[in-house]
N, C-alpha and C. Protein backbone atom coordinates (compact mmCIF):
# COMPACT_ATOMS: atom_id res chain seq x y z
N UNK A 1 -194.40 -98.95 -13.18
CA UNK A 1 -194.21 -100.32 -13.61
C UNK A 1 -193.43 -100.32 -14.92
N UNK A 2 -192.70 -101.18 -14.82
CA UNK A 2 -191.72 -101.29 -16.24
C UNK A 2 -192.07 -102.36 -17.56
N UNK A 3 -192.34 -101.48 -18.79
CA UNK A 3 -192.95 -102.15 -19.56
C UNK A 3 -191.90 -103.45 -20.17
N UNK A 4 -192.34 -104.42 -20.62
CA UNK A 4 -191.96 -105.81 -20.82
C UNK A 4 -191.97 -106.01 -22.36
N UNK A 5 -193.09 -105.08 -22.94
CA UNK A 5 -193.32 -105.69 -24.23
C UNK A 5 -193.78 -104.16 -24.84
N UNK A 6 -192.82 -103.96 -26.02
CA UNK A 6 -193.25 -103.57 -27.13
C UNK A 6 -193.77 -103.50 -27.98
N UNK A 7 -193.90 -102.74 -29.32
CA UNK A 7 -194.45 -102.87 -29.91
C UNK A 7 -193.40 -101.71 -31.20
N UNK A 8 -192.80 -101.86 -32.33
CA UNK A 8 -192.55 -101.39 -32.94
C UNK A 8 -192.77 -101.00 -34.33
N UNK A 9 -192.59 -100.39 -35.71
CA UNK A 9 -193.27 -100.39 -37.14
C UNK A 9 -193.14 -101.88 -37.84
N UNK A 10 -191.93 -102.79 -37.12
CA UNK A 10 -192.09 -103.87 -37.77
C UNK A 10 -191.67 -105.35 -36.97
N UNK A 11 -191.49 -104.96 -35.39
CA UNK A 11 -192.08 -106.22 -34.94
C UNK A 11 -192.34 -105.76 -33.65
N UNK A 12 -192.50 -107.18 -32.99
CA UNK A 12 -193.26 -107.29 -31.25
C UNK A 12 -192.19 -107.54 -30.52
N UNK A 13 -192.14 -107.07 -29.74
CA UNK A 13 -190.25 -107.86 -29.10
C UNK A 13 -190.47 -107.06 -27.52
N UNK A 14 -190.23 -108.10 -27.00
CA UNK A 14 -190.87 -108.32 -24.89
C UNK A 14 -190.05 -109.52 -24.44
N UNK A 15 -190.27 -109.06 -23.24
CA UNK A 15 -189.11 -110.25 -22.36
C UNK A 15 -190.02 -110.86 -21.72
N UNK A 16 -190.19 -112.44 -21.78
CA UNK A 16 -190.57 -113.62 -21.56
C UNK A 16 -190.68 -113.62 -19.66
N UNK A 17 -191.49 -114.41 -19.61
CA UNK A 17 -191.09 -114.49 -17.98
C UNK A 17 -190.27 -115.60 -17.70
N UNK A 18 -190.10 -116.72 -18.79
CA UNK A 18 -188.49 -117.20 -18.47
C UNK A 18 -187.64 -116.67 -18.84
N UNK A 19 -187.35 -115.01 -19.20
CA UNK A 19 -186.22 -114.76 -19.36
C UNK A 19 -185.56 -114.52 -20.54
N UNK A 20 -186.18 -114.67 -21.95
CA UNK A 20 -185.63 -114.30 -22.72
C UNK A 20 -186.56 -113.61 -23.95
N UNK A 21 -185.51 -112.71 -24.56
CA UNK A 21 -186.29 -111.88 -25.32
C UNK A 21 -187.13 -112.60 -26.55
N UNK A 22 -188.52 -111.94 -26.56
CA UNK A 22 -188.72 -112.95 -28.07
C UNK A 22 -188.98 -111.82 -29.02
N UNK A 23 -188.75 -111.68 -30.02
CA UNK A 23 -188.40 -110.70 -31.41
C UNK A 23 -189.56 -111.43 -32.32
N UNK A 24 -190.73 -110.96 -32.86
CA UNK A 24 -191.53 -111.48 -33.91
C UNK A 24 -191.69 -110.74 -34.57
N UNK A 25 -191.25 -111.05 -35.98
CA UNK A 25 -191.39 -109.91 -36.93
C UNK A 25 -193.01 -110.04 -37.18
N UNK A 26 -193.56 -108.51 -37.53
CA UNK A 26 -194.66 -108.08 -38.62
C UNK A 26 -195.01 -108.26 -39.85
N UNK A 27 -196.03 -109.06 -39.84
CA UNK A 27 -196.42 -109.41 -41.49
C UNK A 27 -196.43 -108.23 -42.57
N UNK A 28 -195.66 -108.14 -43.65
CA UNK A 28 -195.65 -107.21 -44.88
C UNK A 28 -195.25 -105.91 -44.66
N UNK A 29 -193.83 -106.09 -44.03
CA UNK A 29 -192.97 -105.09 -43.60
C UNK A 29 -191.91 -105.07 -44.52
N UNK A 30 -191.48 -104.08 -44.40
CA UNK A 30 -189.69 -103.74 -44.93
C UNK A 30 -189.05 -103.05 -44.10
N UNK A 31 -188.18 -103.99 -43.15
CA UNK A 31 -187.31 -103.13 -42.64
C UNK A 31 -186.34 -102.76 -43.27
N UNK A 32 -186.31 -101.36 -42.61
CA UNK A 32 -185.17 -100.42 -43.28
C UNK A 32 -183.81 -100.17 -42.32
N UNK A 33 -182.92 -99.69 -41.84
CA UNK A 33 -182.11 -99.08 -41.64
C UNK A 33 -182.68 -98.61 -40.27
N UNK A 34 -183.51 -97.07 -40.22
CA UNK A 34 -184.30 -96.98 -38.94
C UNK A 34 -184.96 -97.72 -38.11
N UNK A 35 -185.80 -98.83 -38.89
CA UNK A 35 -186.25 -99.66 -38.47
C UNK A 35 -185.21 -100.49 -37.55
N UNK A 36 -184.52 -101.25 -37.48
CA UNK A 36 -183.35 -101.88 -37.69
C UNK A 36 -182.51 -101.44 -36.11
N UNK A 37 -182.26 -100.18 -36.23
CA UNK A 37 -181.64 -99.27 -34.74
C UNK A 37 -183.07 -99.51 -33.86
N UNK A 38 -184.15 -99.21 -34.24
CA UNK A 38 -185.53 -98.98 -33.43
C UNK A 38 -185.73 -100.50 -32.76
N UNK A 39 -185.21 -101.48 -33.42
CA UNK A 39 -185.89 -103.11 -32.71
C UNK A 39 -184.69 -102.61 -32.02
N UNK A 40 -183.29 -102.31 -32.30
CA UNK A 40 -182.06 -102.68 -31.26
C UNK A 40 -182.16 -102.54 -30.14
N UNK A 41 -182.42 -100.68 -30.61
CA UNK A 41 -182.86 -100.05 -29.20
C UNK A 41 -183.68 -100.79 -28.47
N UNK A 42 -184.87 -101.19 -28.53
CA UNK A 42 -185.92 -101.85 -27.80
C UNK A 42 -185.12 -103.30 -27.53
N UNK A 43 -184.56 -104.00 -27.58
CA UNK A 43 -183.43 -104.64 -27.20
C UNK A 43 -182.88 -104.40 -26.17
N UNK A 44 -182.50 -103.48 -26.41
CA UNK A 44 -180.90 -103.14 -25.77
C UNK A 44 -181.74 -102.52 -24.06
N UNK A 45 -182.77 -101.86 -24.39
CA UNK A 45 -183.55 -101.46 -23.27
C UNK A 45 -183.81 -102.62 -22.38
N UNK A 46 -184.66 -103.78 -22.87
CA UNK A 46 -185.14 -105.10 -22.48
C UNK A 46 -184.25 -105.65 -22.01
N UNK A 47 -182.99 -105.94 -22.39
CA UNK A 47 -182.22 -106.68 -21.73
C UNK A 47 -181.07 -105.51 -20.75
N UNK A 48 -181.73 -104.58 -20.51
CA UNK A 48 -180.65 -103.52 -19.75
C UNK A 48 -179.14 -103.99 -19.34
N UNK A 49 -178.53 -104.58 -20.53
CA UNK A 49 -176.92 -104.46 -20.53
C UNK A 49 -176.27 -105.94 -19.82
N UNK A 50 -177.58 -106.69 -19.76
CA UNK A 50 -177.49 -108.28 -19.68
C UNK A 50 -176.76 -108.99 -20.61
N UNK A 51 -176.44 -109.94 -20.77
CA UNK A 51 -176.35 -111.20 -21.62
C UNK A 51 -177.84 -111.69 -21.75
N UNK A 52 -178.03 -111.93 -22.80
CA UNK A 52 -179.36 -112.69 -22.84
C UNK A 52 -179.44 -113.88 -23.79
N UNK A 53 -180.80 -114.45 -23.71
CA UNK A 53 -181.34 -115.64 -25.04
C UNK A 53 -182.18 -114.83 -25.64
N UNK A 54 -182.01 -115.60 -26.84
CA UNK A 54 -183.08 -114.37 -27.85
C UNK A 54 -183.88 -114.90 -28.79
N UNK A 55 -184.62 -114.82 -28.88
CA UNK A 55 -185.97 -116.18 -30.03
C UNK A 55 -186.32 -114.95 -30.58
N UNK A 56 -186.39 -115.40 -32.18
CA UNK A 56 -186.43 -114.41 -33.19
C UNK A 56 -187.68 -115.61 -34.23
N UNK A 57 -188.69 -114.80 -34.39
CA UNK A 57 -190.04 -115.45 -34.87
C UNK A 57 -190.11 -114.67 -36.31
N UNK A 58 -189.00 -115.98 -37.52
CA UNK A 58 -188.70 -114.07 -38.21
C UNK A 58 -189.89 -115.87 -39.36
N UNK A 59 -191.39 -116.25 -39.34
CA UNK A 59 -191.99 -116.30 -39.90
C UNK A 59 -192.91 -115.58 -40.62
N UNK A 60 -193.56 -115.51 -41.75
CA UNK A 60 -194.25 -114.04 -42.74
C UNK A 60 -193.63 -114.03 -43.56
N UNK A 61 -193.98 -112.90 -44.21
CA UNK A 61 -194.10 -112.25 -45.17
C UNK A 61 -193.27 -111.08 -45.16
N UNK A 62 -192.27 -111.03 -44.61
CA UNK A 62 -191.51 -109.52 -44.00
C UNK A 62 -190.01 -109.63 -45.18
N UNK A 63 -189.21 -108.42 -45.08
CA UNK A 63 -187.97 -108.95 -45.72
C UNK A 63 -187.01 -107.32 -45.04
N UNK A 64 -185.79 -107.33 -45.43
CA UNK A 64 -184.56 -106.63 -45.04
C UNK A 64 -184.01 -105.85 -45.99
N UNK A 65 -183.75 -104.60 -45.72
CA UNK A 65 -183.38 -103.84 -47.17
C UNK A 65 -181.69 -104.15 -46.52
N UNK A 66 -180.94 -104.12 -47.76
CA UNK A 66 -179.22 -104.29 -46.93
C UNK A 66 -179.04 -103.20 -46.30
N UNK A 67 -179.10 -102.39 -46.50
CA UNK A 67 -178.68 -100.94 -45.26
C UNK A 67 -179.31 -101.78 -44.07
N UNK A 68 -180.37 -101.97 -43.43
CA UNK A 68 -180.97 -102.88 -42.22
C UNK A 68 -179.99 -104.25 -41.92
N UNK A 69 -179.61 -105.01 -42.77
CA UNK A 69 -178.66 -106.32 -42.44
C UNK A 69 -177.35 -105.78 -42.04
N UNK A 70 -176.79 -104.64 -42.39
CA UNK A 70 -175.42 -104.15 -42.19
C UNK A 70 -175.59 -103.43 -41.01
N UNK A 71 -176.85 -102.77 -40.68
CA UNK A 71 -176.77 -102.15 -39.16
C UNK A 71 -177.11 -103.49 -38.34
N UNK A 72 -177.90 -104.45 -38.36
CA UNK A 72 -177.82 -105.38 -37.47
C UNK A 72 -176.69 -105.82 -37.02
N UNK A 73 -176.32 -106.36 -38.82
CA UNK A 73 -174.66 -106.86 -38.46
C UNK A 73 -173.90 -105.83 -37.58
N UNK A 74 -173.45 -104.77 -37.78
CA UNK A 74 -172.46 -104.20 -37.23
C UNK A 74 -173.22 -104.22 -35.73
N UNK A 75 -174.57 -103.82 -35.35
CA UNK A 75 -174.49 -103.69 -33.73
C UNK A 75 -174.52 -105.00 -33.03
N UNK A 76 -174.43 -105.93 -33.73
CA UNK A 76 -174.22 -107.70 -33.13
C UNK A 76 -173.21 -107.77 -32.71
N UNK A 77 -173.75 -108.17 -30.80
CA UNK A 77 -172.32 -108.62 -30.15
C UNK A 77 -172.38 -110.01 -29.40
N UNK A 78 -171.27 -110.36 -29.35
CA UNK A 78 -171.37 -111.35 -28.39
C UNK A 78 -171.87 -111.43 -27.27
N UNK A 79 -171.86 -109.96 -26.98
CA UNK A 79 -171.33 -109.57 -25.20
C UNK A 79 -173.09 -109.65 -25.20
N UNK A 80 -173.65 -109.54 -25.79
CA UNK A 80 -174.92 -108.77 -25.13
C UNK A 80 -176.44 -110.54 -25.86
N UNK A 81 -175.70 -111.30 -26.16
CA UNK A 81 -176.16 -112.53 -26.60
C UNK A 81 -175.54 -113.89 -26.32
N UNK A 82 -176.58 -114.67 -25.66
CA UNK A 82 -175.91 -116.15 -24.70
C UNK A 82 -176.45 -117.02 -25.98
N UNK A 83 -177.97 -117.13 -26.73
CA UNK A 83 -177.62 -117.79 -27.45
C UNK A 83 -178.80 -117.28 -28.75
N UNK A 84 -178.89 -118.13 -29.94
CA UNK A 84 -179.92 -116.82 -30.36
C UNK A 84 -180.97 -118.06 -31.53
N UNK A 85 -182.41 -118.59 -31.10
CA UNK A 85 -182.66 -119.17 -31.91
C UNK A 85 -183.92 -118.88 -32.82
N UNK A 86 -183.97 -119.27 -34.12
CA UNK A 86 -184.88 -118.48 -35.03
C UNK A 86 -186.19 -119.86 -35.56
N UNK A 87 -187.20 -119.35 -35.15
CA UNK A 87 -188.81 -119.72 -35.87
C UNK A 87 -188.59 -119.86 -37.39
N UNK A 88 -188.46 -120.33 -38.46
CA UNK A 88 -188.57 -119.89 -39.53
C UNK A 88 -189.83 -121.03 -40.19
N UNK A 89 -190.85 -120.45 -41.46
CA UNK A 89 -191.61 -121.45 -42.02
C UNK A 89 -191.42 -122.39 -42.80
N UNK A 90 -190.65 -123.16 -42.94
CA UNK A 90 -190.73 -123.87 -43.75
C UNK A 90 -189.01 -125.12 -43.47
N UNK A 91 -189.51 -126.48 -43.65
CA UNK A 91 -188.11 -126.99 -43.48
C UNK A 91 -187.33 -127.28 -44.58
N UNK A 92 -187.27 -126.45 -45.09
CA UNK A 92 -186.45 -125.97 -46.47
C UNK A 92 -185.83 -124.80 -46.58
N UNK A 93 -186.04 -123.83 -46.04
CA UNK A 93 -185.69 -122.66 -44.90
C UNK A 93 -184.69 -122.84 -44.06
N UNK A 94 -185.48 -123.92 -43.32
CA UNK A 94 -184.37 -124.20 -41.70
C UNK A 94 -182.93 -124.81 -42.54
N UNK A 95 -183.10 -125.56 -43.10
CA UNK A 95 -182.02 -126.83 -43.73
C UNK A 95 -180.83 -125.65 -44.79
N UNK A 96 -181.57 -124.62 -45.05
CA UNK A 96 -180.42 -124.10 -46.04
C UNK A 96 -180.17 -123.41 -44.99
N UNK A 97 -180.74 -122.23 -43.97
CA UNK A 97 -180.22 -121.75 -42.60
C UNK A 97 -179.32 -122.09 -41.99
N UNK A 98 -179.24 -123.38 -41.81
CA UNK A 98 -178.28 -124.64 -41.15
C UNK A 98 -176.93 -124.54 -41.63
N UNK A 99 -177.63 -124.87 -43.28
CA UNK A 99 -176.25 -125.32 -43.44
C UNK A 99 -175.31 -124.20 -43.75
N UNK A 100 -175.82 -122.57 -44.46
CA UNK A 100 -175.24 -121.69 -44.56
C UNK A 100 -174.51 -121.43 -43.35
N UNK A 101 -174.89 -121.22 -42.29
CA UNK A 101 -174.50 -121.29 -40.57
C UNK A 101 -173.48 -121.79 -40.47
N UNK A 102 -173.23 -123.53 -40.82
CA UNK A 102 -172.29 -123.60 -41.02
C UNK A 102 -170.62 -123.59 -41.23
N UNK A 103 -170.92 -122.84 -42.12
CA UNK A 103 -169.88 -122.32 -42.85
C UNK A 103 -169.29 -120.39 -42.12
N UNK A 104 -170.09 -120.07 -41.71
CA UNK A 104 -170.15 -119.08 -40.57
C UNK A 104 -169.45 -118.99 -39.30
N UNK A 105 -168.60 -118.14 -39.16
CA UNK A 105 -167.76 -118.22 -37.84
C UNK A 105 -168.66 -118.18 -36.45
N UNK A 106 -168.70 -119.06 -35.81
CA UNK A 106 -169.25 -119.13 -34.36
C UNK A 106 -169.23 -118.05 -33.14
N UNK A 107 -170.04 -117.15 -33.62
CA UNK A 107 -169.88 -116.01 -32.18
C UNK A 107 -170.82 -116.48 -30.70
N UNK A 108 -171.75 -116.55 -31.10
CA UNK A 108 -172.62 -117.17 -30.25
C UNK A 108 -173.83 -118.79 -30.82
N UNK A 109 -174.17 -119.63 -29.33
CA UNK A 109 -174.95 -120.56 -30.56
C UNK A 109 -176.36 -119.89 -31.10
N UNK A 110 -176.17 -120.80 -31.85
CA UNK A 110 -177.79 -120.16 -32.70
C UNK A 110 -178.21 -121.32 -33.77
N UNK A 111 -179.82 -121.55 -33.77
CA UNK A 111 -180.21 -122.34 -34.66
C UNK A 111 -181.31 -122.18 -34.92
N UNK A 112 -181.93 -123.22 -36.15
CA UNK A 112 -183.36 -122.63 -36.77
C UNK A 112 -184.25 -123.72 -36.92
N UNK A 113 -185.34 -123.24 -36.33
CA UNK A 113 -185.84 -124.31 -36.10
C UNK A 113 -187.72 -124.17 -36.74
N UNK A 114 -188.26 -125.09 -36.81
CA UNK A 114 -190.02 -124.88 -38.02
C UNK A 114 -191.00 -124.66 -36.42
N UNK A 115 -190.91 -125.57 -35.58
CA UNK A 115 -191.67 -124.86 -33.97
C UNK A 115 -191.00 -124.40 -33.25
N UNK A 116 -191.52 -123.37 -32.53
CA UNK A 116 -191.26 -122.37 -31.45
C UNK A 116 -191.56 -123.19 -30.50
N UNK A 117 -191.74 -124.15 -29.98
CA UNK A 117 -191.59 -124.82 -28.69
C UNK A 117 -190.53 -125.72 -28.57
N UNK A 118 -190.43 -125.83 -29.99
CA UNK A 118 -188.56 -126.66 -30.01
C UNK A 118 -187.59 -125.77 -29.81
N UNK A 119 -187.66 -124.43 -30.27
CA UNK A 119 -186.58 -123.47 -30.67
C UNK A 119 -186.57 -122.80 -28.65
N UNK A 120 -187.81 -123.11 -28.29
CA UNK A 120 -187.68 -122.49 -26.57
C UNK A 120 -187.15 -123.17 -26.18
N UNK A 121 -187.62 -124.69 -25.96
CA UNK A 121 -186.67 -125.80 -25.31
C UNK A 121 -185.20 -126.11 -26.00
N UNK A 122 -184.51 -125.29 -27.18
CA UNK A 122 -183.22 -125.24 -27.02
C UNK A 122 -182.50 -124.31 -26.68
N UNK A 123 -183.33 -122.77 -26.81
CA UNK A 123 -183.11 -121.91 -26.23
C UNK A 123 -182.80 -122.19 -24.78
N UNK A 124 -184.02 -122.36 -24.09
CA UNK A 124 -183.28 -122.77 -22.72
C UNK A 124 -182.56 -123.62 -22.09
N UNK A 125 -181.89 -124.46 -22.90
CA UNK A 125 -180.97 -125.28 -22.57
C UNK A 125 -179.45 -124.25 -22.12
N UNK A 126 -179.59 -122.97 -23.28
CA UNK A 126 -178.27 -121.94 -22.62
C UNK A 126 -178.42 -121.02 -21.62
N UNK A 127 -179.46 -121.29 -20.72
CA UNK A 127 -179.47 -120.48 -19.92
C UNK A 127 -178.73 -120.33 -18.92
N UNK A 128 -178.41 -119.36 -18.37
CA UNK A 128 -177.44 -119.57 -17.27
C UNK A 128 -177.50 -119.41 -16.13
């Protein structure tokens, strides 16, 4: 049987039975760099070379060392993401998210949203 859901040093990340991956980060983490390749990988496994939707539950207490933001960045593709929307706490959070976004070149959609039942029901609006 093929496992669905992980478990990694700094989050939970499993494929939904509608279909799309959900990524929740771990309370009072630092991802690093290794860290960082280790969610990809578990990614990249989950969606075995699909296009996918991707809900990212990046609420807590967690944070990103830049070596980790520059390996995300660089393994971020279009090809392998339909649309990508983020949980965050607070709507002061979402609103600077937004608007930084913005100003951000459009690879795929993506938005941020304070409930995860809003951020699913726009998530699945890109499904295909």
């Amino acid at each position: 049987m093929q496992t669905s859901h992980f478990k990694t040093r700094t989050a939970e990340i499993g494929l939904t039975p509608e279909g799309y991956i959900k990524i929740k980060m771990l309370p009072d983490v630092i991802v690093d760099a290794e860290d960082a390749l280790d969610n990809l990988l578990v990614i990249k496994n989950l969606s075995a070379g699909n296009k996918m939707l991707k809900l990212v539950d990046a609420r807590g207490n967690w944070s990103m060392t830049s070596e980790a933001r520059e390996v995300s960045k660089k393994n971020f593709s279009p090809k392998t993401t339909l649309a990508r929307a983020y949980v965050v706490d607070s709507f002061l959070t979402k609103v600077m998210f937004n608007f930084l976004r913005s100003f951000a070149e459009k690879k795929v959609p993506e938005e941020f949203f304070n409930h995860e039942e809003e951020a699913i029901e726009w998530l699945l609006t890109h499904k295909k």
